[in-house]
C-alpha atoms as a PDB file:
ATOM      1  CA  UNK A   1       3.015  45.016  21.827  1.00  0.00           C
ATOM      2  CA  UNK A   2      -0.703  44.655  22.318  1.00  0.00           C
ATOM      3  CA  UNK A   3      -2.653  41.989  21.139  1.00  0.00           C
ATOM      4  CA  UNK A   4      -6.021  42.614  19.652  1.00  0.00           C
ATOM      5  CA  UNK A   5      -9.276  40.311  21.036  1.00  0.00           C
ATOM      6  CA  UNK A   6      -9.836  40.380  16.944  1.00  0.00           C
ATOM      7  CA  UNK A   7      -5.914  38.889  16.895  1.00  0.00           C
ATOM      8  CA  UNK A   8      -6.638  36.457  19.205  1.00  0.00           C
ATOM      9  CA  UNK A   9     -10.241  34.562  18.146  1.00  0.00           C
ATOM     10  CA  UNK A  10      -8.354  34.478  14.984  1.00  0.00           C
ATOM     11  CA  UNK A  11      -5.154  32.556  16.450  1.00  0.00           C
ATOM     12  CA  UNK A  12      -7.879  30.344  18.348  1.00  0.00           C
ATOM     13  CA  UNK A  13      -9.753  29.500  15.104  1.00  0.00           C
ATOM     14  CA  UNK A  14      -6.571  28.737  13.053  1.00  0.00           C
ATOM     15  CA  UNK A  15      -5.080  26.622  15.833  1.00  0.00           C
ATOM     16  CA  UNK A  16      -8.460  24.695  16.213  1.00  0.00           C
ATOM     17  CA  UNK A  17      -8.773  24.341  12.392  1.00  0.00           C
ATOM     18  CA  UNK A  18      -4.956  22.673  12.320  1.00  0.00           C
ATOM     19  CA  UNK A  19      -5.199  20.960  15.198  1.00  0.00           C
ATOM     20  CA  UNK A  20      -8.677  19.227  14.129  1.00  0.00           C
ATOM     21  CA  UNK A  21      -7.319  18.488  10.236  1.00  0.00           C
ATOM     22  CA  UNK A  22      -4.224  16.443  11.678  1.00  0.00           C
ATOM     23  CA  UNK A  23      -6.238  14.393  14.074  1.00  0.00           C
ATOM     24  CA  UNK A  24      -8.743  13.757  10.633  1.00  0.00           C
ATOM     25  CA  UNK A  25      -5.624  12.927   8.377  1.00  0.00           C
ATOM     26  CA  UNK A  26      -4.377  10.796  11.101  1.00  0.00           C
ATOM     27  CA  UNK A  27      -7.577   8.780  11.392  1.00  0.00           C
ATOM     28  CA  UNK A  28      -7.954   8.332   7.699  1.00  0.00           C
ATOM     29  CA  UNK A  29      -5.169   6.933   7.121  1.00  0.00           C
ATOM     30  CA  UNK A  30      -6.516   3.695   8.429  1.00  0.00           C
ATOM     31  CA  UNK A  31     -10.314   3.747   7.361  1.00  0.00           C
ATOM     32  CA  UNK A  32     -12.505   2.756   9.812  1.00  0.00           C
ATOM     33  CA  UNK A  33     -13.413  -1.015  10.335  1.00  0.00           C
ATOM     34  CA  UNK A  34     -10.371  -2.436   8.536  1.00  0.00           C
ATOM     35  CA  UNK A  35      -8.136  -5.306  10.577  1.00  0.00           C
ATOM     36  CA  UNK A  36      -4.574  -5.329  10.902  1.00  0.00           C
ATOM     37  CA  UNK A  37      -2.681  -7.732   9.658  1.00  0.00           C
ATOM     38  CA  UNK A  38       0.930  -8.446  11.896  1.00  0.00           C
ATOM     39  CA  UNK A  39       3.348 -10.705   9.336  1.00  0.00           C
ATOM     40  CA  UNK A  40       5.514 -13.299  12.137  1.00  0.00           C
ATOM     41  CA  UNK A  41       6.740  -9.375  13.282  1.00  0.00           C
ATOM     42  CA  UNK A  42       8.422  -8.833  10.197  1.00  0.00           C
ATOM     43  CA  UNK A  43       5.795  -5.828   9.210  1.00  0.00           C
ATOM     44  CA  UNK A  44       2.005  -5.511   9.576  1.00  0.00           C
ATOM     45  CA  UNK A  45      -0.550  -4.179   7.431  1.00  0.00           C
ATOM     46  CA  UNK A  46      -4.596  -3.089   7.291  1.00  0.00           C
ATOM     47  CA  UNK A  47      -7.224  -5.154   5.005  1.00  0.00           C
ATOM     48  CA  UNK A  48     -10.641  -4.451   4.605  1.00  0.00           C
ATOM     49  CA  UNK A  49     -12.950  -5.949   7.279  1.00  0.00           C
ATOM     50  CA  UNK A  50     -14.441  -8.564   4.472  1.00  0.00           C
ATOM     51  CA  UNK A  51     -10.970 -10.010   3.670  1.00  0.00           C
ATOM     52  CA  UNK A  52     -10.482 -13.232   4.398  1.00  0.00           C
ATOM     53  CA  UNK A  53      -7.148 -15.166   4.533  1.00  0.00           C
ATOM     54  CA  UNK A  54      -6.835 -18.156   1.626  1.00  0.00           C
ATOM     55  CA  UNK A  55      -3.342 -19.679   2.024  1.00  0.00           C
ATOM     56  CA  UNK A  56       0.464 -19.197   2.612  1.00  0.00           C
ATOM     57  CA  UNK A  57       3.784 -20.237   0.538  1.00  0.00           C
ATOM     58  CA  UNK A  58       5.907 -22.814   1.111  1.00  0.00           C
ATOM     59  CA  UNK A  59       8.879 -21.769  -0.158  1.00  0.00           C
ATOM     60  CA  UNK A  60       9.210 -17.871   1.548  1.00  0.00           C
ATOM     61  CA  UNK A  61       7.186 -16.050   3.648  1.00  0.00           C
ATOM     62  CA  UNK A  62       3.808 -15.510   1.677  1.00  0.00           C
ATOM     63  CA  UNK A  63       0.367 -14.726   1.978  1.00  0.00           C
ATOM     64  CA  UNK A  64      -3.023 -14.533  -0.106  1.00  0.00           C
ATOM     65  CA  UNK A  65      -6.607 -12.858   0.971  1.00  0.00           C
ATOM     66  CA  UNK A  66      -9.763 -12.226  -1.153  1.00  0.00           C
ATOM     67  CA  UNK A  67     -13.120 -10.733  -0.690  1.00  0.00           C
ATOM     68  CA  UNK A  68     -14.409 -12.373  -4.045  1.00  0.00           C
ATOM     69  CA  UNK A  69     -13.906  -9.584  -5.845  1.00  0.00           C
ATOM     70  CA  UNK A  70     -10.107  -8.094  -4.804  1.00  0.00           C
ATOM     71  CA  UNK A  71      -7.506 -10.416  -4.132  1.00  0.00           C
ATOM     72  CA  UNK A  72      -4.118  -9.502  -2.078  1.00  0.00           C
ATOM     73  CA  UNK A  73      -0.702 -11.284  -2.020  1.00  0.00           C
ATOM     74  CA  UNK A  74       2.463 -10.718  -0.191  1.00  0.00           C
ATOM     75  CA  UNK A  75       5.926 -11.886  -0.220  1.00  0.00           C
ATOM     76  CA  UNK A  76       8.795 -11.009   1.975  1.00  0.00           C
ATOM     77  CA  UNK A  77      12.329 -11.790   0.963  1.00  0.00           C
ATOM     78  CA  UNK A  78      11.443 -13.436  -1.957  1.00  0.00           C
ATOM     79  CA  UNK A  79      13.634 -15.502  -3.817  1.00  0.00           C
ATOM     80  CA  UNK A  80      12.651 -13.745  -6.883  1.00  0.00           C
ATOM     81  CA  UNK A  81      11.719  -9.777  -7.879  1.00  0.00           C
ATOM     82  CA  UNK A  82      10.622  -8.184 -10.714  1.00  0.00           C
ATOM     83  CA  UNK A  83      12.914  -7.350 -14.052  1.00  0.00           C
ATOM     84  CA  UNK A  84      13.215  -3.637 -13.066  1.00  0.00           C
ATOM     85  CA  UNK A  85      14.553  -2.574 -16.653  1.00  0.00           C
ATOM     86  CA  UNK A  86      11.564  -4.335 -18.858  1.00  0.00           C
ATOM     87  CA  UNK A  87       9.280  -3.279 -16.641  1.00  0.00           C
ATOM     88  CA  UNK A  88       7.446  -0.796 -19.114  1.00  0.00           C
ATOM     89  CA  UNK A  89       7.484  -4.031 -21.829  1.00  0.00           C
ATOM     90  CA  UNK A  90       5.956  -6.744 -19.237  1.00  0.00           C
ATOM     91  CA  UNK A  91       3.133  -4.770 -17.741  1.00  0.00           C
ATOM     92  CA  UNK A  92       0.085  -4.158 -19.381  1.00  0.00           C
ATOM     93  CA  UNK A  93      -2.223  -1.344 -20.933  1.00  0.00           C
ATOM     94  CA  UNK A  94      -2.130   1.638 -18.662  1.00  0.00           C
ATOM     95  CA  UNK A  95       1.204   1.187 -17.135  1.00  0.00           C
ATOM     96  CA  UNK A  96       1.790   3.857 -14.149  1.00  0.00           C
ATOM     97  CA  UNK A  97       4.893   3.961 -11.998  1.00  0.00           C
ATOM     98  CA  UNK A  98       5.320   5.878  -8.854  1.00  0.00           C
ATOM     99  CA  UNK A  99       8.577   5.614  -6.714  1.00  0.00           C
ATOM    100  CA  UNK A 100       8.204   7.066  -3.078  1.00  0.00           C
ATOM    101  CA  UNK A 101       9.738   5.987   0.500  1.00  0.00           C
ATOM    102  CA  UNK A 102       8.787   4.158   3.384  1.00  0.00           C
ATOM    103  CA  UNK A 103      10.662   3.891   6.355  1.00  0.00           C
ATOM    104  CA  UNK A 104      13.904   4.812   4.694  1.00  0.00           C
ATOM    105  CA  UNK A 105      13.143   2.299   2.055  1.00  0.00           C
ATOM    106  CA  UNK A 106      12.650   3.362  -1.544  1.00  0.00           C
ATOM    107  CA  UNK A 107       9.409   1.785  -2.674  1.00  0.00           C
ATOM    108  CA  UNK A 108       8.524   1.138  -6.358  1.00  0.00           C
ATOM    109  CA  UNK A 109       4.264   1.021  -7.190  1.00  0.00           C
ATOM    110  CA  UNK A 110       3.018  -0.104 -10.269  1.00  0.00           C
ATOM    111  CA  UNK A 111      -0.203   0.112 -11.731  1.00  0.00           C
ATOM    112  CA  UNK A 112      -1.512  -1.408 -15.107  1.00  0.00           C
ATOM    113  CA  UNK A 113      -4.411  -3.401 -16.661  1.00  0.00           C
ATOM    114  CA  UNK A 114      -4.008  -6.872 -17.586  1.00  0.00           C
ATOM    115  CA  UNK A 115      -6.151  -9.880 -18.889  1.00  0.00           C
ATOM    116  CA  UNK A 116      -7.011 -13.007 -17.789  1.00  0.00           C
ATOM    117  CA  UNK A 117      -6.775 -16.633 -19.250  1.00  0.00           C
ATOM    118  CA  UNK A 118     -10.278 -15.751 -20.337  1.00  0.00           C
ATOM    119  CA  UNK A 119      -9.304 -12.753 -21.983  1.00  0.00           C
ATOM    120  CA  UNK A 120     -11.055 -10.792 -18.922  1.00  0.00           C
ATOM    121  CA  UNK A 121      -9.678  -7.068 -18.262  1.00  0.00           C
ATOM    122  CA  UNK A 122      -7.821  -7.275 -14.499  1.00  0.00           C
ATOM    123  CA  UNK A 123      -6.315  -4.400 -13.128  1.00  0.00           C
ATOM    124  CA  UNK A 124      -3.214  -4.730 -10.902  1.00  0.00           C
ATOM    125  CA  UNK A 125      -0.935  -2.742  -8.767  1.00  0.00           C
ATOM    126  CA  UNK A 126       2.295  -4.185  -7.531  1.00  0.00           C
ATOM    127  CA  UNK A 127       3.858  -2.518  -4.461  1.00  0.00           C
ATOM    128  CA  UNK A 128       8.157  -3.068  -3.890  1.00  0.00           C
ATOM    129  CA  UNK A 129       9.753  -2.124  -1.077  1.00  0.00           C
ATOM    130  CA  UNK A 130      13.626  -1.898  -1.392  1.00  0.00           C
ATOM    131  CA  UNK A 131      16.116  -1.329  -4.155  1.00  0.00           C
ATOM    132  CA  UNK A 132      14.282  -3.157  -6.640  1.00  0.00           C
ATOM    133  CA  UNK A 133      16.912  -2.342  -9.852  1.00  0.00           C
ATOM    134  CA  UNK A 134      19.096  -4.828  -8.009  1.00  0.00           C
ATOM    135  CA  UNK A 135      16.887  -7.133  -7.080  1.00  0.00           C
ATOM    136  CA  UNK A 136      17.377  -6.192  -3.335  1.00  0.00           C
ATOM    137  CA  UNK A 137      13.328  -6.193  -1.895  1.00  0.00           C
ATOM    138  CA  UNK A 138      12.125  -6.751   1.256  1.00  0.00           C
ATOM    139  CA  UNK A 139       8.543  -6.994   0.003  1.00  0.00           C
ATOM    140  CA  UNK A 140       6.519  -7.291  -2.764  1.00  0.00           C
ATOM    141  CA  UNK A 141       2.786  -7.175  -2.410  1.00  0.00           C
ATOM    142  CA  UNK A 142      -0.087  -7.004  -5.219  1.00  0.00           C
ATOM    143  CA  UNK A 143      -3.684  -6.572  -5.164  1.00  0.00           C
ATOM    144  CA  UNK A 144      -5.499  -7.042  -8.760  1.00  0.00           C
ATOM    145  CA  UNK A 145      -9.703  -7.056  -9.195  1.00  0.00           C
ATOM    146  CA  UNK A 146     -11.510  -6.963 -12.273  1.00  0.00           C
ATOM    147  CA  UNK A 147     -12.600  -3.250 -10.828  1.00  0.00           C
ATOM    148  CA  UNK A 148     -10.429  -0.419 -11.215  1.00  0.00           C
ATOM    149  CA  UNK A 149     -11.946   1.129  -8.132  1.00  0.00           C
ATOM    150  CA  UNK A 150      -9.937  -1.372  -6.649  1.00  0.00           C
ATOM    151  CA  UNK A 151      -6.439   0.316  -6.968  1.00  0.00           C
ATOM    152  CA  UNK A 152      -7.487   3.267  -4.969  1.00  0.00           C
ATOM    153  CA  UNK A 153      -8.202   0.683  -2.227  1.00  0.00           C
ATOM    154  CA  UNK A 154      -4.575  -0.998  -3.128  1.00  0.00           C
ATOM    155  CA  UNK A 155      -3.059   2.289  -2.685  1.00  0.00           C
ATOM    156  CA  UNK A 156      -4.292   2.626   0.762  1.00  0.00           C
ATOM    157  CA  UNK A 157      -3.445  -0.834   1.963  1.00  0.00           C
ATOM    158  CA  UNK A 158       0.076   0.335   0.790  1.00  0.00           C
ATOM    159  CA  UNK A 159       0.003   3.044   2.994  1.00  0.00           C
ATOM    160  CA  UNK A 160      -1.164   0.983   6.228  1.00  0.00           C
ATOM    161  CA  UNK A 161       2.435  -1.059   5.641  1.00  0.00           C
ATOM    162  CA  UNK A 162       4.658  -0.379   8.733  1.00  0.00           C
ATOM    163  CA  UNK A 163       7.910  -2.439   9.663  1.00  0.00           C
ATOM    164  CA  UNK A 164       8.740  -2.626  12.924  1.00  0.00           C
ATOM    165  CA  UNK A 165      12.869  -1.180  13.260  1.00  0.00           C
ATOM    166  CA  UNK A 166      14.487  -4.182  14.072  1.00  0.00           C
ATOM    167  CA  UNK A 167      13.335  -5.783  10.498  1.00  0.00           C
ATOM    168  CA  UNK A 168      14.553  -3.051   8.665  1.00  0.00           C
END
């Protein structure tokens, strides 16, 4: 069979295409400037370069960051989790849920508006990781800002979450 020079700039161009697209999706997934965060080795995770760290729990393994505008908290193996079946009658105006996977995990997001002590509009997303309908999760992080532009930044801090194998 003979190949065509036509057949083979073409080959060239879609291998160069692919092969530039994975190396772009691979570099977005972290956007540029943004810090990892390692957790003791239990899992790590990427903030925004204007994040700064505010305080831990006592009580389990928790964290808290802000920029002034977004704030971000973490807890893993909590001693608490979420009422899985009134989820849709706790959570605010707007309520989304998305279930995915990560690392073998099954991972519950939710995404609703809420309000403040001062009546302010707030808009959260709460990220589970684990069987959270039996109150079996490894992790349970939220961001929440008074900007809705803010989830789409949640969502990719989600993504950045990695546990190393030995925690899972």
């Amino acid at each position: 069979m003979k190949t065509s020079p036509l057949n083979i700039k073409l080959a060239i161009l879609v291998s160069v295409f692919w092969t530039s697209t994975s190396i772009a999706l691979a570099q977005d997934s972290v956007p540029a400037g943004w810090r990892k965060i390692d957790v003791e080795g239990k899992f790590s995770f990427y903030l925004p370069a204007n994040m700064r760290f505010t305080g831990r729990g006592m009580e389990n393994l928790h964290h808290e960051y802000t920029n002034g505008r977004m704030q971000v908290g973490f807890d893993y193996a909590a001693f608490f989790c979420r009422a899985y079946e009134n989820r849709a009658r706790t959570f605010g105006k707007d309520f989304e849920e998305i279930e995915s996977q990560l690392d073998g995990k099954k991972t519950y997001l939710f995404v609703y508006q809420s309000k403040d002590w001062k009546n302010r509009r707030w808009y959260v997303a709460e990220f589970h990781v684990g069987d959270l309908p039996n109150c079996k999760v490894i992790l349970w992080m939220t961001v929440s800002s008074r900007s809705r532009q803010a989830m789409q930044t949640a969502r990719t801090i989600f993504r950045t979450i990695k546990f190393p194998a030995h925690a899972l």
